[in-house]
Protein backbone atom coordinates (compact mmCIF):
# COMPACT_ATOMS: atom_id res chain seq x y z
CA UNK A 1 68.28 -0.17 -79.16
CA UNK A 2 70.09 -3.37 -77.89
CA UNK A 3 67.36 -3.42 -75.06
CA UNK A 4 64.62 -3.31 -77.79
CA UNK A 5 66.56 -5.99 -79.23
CA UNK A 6 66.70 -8.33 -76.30
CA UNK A 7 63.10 -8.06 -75.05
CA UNK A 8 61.77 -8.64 -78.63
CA UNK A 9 63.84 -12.09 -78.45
CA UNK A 10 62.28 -13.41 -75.06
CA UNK A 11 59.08 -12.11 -75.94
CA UNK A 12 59.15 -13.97 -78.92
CA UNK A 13 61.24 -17.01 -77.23
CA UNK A 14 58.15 -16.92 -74.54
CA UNK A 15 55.58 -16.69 -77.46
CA UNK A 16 57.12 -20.00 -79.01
CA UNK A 17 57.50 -21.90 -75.88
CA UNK A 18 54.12 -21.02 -74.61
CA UNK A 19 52.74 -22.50 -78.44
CA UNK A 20 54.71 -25.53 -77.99
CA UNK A 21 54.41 -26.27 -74.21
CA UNK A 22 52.22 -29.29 -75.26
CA UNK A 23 55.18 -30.67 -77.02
CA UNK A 24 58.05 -29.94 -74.99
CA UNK A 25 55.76 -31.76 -71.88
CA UNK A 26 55.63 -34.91 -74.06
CA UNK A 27 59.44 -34.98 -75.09
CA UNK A 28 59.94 -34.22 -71.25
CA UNK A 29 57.64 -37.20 -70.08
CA UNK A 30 58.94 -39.73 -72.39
CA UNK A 31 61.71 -39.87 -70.71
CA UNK A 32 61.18 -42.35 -67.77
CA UNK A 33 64.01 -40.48 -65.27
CA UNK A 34 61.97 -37.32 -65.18
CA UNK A 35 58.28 -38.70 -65.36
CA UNK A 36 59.24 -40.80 -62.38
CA UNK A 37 60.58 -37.33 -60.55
CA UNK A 38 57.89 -35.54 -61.75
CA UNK A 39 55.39 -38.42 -60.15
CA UNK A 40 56.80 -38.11 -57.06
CA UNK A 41 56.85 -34.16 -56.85
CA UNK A 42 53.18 -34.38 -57.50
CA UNK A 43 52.38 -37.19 -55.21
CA UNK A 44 53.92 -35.30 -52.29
CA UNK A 45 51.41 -32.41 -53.07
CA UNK A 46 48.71 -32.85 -50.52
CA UNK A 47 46.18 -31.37 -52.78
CA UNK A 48 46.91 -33.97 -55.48
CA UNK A 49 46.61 -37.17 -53.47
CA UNK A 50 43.42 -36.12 -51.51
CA UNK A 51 41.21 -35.01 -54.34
CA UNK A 52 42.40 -36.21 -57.60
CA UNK A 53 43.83 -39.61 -56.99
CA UNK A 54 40.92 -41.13 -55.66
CA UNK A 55 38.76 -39.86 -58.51
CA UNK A 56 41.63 -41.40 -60.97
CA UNK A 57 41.26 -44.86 -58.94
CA UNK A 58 37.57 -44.50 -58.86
CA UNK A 59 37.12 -44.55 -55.10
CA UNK A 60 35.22 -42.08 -53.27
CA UNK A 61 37.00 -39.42 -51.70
């Protein structure tokens, strides 16, 4: 029963962050200490520089 219990509450805790990811991103981003970490995670991705920067800055790739 208490193992019922428990995955009923993170499949429900997973149900309501997965509704409100959009939000939680936003709060998370307006702070300027973790959009600035989270910019430089990304830029270090090899993918992300190549390919989608360039079509941000509207240059050719």
């Amino acid at each position: 029963m208490k193992q019922l219990i428990t995955f009923s509450s993170v499949i429900l805790g997973l149900s309501i962050l997965f509704k409100k990811r959009y939000r939680i991103l936003n709060m998370m981003l307006a702070v300027n200490v973790i959009r600035k970490v989270i910019v430089k995670i990304t830029m270090n991705l090899p993918y992300l520089r190549k390919k989608i920067l360039p079509s941000i800055l509207g240059r050719s790739a």
